[in-house]
N, C-alpha and C. Protein backbone atom coordinates (compact mmCIF):
# COMPACT_ATOMS: atom_id res chain seq x y z
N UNK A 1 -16.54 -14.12 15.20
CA UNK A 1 -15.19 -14.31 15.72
C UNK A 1 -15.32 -14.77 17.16
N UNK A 2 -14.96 -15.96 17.83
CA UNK A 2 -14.73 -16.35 19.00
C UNK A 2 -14.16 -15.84 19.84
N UNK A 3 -12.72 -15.11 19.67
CA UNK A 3 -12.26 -14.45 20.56
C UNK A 3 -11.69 -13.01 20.49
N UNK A 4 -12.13 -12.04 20.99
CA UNK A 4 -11.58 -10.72 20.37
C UNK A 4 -12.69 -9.76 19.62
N UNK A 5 -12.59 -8.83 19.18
CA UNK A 5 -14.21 -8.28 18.51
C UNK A 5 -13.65 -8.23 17.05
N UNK A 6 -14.70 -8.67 16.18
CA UNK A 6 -15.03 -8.78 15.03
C UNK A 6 -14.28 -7.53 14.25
N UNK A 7 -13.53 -7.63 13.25
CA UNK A 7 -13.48 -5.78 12.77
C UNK A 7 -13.77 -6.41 11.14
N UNK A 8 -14.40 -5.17 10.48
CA UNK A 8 -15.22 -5.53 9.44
C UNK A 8 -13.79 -4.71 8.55
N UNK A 9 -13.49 -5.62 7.61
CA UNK A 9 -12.12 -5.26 6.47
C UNK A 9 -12.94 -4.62 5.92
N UNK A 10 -14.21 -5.21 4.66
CA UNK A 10 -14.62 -4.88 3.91
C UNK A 10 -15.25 -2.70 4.27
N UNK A 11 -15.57 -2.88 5.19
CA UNK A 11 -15.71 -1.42 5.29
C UNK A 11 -15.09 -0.26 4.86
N UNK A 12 -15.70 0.64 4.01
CA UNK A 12 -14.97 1.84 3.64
C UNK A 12 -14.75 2.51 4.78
N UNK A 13 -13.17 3.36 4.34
CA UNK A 13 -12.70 3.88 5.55
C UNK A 13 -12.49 5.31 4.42
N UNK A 14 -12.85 6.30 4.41
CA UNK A 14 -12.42 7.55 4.06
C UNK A 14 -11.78 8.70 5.05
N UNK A 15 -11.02 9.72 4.47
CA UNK A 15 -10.30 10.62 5.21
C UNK A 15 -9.64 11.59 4.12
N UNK A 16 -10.86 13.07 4.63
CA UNK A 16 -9.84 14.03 3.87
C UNK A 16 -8.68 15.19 4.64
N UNK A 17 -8.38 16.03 4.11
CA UNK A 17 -7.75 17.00 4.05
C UNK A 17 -7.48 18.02 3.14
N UNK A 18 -8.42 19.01 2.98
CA UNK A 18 -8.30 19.90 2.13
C UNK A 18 -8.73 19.43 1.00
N UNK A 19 -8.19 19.35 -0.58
CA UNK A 19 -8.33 18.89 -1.47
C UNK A 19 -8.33 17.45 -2.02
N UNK A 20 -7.98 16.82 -1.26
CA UNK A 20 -7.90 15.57 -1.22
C UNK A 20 -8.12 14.55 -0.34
N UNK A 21 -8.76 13.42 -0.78
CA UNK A 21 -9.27 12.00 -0.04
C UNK A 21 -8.57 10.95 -0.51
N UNK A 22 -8.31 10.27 0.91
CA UNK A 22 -8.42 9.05 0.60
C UNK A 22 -9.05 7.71 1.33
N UNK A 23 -9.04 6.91 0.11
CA UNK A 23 -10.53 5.86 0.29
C UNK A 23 -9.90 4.55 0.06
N UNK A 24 -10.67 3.65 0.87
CA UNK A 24 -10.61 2.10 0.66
C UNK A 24 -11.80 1.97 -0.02
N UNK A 25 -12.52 3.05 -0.77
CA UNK A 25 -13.44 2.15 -1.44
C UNK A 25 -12.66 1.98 -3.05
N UNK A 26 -13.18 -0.14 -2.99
CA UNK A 26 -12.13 -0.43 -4.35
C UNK A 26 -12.67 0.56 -5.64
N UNK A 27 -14.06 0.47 -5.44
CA UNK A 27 -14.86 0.86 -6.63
C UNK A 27 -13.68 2.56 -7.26
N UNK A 28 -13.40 2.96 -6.81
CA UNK A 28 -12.64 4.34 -7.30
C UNK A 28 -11.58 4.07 -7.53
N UNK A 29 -10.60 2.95 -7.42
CA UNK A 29 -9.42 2.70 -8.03
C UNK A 29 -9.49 2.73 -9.71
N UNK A 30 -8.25 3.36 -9.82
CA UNK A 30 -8.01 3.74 -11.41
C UNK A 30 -6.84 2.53 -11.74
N UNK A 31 -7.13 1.52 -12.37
CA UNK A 31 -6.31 0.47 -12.83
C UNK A 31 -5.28 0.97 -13.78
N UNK A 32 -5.24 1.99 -14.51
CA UNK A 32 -4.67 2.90 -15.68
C UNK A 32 -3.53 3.37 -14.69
N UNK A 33 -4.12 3.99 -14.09
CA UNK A 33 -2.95 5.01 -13.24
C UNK A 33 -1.94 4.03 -12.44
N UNK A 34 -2.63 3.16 -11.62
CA UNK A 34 -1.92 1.92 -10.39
C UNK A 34 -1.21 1.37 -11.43
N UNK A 35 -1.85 1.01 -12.91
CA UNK A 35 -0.50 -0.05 -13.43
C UNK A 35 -0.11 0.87 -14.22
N UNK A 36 -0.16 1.86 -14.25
CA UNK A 36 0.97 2.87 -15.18
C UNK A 36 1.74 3.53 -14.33
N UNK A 37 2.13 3.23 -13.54
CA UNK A 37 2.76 3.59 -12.27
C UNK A 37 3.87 2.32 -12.15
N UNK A 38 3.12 1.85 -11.46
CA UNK A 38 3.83 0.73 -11.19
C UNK A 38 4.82 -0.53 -12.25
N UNK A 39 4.10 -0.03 -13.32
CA UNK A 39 4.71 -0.77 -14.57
C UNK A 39 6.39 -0.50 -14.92
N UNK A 40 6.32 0.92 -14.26
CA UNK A 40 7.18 1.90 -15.08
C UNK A 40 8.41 1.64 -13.67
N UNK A 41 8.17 1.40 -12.35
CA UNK A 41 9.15 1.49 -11.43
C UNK A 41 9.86 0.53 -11.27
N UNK A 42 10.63 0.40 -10.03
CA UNK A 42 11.75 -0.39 -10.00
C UNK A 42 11.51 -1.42 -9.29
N UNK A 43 10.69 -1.53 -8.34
CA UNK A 43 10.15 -2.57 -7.91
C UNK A 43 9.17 -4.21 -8.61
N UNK A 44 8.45 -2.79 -9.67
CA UNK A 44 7.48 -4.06 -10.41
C UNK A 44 7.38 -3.73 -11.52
N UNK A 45 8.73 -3.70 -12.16
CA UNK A 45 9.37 -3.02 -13.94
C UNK A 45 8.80 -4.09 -14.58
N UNK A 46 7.32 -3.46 -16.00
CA UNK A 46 7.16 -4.91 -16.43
C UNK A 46 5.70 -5.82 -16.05
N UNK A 47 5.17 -5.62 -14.59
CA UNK A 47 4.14 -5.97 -14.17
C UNK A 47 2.82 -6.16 -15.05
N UNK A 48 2.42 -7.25 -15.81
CA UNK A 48 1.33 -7.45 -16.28
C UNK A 48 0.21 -6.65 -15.93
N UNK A 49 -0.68 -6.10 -16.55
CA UNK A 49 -1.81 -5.39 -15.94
C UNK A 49 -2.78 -6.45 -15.08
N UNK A 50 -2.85 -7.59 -16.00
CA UNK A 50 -3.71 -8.36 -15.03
C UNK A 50 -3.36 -9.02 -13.47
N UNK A 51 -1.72 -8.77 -13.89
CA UNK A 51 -1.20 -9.19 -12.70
C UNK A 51 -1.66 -7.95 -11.40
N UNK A 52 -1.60 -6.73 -11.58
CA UNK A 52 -1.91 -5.38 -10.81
C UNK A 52 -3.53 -5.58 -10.36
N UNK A 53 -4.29 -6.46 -11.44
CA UNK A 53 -5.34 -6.26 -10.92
C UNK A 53 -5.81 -7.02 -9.85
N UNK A 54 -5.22 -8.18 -10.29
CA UNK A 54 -5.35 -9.20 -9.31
C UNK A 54 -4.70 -8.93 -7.50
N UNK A 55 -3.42 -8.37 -7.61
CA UNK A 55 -3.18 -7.90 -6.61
C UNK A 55 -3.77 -6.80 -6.10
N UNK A 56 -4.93 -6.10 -6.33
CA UNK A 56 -5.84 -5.12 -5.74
C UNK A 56 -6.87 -5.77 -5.32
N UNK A 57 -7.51 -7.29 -6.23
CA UNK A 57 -8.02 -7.86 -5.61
C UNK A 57 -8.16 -8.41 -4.30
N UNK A 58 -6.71 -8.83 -4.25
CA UNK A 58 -6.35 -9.77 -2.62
C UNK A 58 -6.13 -8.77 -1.58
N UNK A 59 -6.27 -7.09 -1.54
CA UNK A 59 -5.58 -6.37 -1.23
C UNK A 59 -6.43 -5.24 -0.32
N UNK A 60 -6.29 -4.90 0.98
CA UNK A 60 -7.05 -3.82 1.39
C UNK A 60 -5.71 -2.80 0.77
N UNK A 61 -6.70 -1.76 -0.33
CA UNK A 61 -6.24 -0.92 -0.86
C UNK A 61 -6.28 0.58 -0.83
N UNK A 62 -5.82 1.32 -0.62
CA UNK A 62 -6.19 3.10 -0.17
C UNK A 62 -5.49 3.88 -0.93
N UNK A 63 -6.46 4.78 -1.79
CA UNK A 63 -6.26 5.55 -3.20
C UNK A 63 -6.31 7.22 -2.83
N UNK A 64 -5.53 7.62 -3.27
CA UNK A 64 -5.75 9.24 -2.65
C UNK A 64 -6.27 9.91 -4.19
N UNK A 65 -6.57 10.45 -4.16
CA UNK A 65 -7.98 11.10 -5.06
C UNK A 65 -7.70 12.48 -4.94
N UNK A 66 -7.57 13.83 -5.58
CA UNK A 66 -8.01 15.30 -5.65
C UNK A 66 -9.07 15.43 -5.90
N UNK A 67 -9.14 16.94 -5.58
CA UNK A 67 -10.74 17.51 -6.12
C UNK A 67 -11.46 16.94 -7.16
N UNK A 68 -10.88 16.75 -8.20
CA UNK A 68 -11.35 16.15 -9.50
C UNK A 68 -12.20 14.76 -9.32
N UNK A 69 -11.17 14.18 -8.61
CA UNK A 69 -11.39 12.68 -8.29
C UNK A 69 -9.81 11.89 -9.02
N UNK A 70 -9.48 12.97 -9.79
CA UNK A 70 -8.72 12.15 -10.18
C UNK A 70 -7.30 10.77 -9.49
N UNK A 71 -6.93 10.04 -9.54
CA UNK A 71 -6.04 8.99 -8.47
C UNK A 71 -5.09 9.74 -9.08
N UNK A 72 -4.22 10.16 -7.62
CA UNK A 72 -2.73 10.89 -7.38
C UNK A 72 -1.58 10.04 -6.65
N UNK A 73 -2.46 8.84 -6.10
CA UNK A 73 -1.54 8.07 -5.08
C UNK A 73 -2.17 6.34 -4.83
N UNK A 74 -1.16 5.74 -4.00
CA UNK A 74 -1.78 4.58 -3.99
C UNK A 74 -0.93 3.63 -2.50
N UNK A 75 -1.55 2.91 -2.38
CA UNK A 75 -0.68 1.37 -1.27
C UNK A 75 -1.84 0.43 -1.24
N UNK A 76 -0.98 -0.60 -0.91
CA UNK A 76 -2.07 -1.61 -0.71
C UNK A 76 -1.04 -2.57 0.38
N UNK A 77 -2.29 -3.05 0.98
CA UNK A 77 -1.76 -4.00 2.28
C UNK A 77 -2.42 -5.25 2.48
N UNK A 78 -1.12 -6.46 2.52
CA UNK A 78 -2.17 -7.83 2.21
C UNK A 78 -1.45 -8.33 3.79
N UNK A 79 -2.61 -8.60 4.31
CA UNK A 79 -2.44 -8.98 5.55
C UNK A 79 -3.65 -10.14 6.34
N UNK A 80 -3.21 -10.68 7.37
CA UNK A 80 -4.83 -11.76 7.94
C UNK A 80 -5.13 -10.93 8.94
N UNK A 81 -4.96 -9.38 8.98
CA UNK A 81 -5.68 -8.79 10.29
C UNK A 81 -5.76 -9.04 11.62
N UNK A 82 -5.07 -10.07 11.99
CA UNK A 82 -4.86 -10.06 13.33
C UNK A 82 -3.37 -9.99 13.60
N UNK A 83 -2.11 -10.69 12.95
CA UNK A 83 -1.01 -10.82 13.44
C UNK A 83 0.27 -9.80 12.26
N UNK A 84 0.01 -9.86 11.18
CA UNK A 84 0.68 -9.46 10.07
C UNK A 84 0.29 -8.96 9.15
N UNK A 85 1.10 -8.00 8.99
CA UNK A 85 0.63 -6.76 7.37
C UNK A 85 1.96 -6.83 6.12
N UNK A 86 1.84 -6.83 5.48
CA UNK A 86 3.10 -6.72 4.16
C UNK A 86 2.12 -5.26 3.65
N UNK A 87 2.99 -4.38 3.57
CA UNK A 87 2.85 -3.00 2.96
C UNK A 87 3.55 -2.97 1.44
N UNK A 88 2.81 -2.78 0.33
CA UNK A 88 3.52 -2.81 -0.57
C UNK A 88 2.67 -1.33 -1.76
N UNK A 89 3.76 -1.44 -2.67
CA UNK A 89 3.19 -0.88 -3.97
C UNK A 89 2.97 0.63 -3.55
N UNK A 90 3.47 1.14 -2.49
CA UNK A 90 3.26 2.68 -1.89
C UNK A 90 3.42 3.83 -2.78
N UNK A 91 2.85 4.39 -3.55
CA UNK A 91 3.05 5.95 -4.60
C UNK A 91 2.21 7.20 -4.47
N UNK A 92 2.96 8.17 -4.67
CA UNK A 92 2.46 9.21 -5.35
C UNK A 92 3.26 9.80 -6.48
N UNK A 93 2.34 10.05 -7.55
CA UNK A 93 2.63 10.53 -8.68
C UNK A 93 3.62 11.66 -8.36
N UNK A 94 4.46 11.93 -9.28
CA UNK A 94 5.32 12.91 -9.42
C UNK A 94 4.95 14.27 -9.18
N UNK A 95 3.88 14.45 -10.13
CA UNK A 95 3.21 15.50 -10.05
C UNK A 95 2.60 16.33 -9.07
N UNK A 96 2.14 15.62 -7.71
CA UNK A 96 1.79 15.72 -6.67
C UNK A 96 2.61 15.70 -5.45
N UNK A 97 3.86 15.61 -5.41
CA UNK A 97 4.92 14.89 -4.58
C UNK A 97 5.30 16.09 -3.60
N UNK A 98 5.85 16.39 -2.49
CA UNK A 98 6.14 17.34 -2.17
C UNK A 98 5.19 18.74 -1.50
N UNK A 99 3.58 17.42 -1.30
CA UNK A 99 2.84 18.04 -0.94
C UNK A 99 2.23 17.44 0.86
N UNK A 100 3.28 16.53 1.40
CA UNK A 100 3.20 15.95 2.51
C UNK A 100 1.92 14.57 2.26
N UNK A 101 1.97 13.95 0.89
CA UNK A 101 0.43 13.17 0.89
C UNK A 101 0.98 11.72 1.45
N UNK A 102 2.07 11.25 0.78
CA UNK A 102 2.82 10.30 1.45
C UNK A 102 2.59 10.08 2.69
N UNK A 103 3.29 11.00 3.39
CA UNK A 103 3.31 11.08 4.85
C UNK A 103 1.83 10.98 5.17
N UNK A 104 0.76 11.34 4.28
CA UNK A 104 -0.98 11.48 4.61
C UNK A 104 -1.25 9.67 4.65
N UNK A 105 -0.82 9.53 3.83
CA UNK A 105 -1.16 7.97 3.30
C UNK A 105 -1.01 7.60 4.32
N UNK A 106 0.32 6.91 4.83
CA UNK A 106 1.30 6.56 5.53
C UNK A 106 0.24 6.47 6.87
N UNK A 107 -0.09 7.53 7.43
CA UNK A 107 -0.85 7.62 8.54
C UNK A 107 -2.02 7.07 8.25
N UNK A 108 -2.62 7.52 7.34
CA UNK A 108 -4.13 6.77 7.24
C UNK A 108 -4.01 5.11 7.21
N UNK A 109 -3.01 4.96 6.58
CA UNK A 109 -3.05 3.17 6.43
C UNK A 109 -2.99 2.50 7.85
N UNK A 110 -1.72 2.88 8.92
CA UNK A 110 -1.19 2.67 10.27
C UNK A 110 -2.76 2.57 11.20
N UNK A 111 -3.39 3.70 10.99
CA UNK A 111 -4.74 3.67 11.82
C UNK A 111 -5.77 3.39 11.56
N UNK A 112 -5.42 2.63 10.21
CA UNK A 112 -7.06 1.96 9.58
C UNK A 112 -7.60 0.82 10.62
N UNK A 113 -8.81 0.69 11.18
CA UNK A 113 -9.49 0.02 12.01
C UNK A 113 -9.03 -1.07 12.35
N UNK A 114 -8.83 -2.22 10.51
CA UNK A 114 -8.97 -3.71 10.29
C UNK A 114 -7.45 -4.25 10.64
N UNK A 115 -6.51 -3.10 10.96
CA UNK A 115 -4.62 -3.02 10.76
C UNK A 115 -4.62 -2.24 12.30
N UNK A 116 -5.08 -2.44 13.17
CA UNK A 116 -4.60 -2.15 14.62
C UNK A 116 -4.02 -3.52 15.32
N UNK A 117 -2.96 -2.27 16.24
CA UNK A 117 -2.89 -3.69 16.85
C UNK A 117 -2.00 -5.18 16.47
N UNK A 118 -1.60 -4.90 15.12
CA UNK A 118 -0.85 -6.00 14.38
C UNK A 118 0.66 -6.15 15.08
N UNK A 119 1.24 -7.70 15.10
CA UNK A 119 2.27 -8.05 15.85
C UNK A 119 3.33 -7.19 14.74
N UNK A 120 3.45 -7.47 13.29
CA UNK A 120 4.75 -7.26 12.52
C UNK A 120 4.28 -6.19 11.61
N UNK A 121 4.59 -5.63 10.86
CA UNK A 121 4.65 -4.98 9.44
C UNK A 121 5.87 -5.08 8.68
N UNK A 122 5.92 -5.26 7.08
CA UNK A 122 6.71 -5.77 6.81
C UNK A 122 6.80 -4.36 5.32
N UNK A 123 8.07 -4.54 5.20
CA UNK A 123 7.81 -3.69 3.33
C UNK A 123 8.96 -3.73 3.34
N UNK A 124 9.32 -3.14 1.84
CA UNK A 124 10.83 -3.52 1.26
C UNK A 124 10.50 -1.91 0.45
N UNK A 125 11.59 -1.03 0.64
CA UNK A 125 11.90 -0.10 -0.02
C UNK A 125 13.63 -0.10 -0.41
N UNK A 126 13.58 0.83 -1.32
CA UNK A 126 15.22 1.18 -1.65
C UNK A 126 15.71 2.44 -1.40
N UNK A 127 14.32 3.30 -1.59
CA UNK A 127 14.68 5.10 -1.17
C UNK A 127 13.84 5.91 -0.20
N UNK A 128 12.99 5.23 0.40
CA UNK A 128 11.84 5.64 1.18
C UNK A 128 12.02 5.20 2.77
N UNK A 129 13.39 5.27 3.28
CA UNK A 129 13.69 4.92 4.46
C UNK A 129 13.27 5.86 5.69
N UNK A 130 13.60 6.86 4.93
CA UNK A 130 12.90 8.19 5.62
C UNK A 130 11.78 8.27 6.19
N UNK A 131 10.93 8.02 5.27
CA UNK A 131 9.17 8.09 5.08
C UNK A 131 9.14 7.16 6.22
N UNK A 132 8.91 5.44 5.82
CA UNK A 132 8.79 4.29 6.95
C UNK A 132 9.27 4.87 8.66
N UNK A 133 10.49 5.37 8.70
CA UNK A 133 11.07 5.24 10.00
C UNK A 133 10.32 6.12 10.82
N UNK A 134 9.53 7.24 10.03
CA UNK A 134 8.30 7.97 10.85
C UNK A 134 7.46 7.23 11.77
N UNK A 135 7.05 5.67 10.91
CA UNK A 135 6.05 5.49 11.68
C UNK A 135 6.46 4.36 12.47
N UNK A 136 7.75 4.37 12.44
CA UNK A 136 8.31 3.06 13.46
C UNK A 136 8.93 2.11 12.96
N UNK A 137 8.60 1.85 11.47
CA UNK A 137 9.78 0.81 10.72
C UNK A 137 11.09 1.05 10.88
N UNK A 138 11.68 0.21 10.99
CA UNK A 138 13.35 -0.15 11.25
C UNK A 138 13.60 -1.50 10.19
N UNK A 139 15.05 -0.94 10.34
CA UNK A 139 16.06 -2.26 9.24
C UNK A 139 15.52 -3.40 10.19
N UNK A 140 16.00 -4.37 9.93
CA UNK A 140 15.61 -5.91 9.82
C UNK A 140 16.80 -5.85 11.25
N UNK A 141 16.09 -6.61 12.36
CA UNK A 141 16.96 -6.94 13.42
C UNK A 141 17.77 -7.85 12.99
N UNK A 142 17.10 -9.16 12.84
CA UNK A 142 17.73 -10.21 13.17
C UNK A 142 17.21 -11.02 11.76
N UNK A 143 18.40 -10.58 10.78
CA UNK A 143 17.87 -10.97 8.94
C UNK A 143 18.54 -12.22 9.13
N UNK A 144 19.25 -12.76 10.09
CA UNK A 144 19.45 -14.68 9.97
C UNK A 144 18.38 -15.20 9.75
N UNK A 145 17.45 -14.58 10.32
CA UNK A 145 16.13 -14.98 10.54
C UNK A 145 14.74 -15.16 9.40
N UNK A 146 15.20 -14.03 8.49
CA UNK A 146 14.31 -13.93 7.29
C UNK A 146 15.41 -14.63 6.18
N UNK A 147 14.06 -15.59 5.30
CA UNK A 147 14.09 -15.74 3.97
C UNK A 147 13.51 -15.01 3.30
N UNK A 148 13.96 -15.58 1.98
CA UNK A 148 12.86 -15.32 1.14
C UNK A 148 12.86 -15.94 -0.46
N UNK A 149 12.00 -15.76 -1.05
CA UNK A 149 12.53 -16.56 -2.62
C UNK A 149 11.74 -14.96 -3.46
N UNK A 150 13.01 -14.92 -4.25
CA UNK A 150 12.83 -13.38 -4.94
C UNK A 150 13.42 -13.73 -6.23
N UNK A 151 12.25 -13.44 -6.71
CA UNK A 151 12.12 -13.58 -8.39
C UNK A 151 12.24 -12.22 -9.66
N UNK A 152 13.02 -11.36 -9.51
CA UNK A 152 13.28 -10.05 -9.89
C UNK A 152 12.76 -9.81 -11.10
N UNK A 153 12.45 -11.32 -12.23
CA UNK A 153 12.81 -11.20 -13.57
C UNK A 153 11.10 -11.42 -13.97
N UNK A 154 10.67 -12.35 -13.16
CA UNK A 154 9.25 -12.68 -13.27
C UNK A 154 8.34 -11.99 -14.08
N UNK A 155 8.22 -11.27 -14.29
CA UNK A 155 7.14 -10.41 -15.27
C UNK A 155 8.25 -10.20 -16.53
N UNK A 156 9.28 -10.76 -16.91
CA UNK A 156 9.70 -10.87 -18.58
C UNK A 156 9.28 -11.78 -19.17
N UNK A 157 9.39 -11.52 -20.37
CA UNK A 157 8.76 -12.63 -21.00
C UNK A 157 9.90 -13.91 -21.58
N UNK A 158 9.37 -14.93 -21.29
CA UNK A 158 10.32 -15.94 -21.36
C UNK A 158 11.05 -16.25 -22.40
């Protein structure tokens, strides 16, 4: 890198608390759980599996894990690391909810090494306004300003 110091994406970043971790290493993502999750919500009702996989591909991704190992949670963030992040696909299972992991996530993602420092962050929720505004997200100043092309139906079949 010419100007600025190098930060290595690919690096695992782990962080526990008590019973649970979570990891950017891809290798422990549960594709079962991320697209049985996500299949089922309101955001990505429908989502091809291959489509889920592919977007973990392009994706620095962070999986929260229990004792077991088993995946309880998930986000992924597609960003070029220096100026902009899009936060998307943010969960925890039902089952687990109500145990502050969200809010765990949430922080671990904000202070991951390769995501300092970024000019914007971007995400789209419908019920999680709460959660975001913790870490500084706000409504849209100046939405004259944003487009967008939004395809709601995209994953039906034609």
């Amino acid at each position: 890198m010419a100007a600025g110091r190098a930060i290595e994406v690919e690096a695992v970043v782990e962080y526990r608390r008590g019973e649970f971790l979570i990891s950017t290493r891809r290798e422990r993502l549960n594709l079962d759980v991320i697209h049985g999750f996500l299949t089922n919500c309101y955001w990505a009702n429908g989502i091809p599996r291959e489509v889920v996989a592919r977007s973990i591909q392009h994706s620095l991704c962070f999986g929260i894990y229990e004792g077991t190992g088993a995946q309880v949670g998930f986000a992924r963030v597609v960003s070029d690391f220096a100026t902009v992040a899009y936060l998307g696909d943010v969960f925890v299972l039902e089952s687990h909810r109500g145990r502050g992991l969200s809010k765990w996530l949430m922080e671990c993602v904000i202070q991951h090494p390769a995501l300092e420092n970024l000019r914007r962050w971007i995400l789209l929720t419908r019920d999680a306004h709460g959660l975001y505004s913790q870490f500084g997200f706000t409504p849209v100043k100046a939405p004259e300003r944003y487009m967008e092309l939004h395809r709601p139906n995209v994953y039906e079949a034609p």
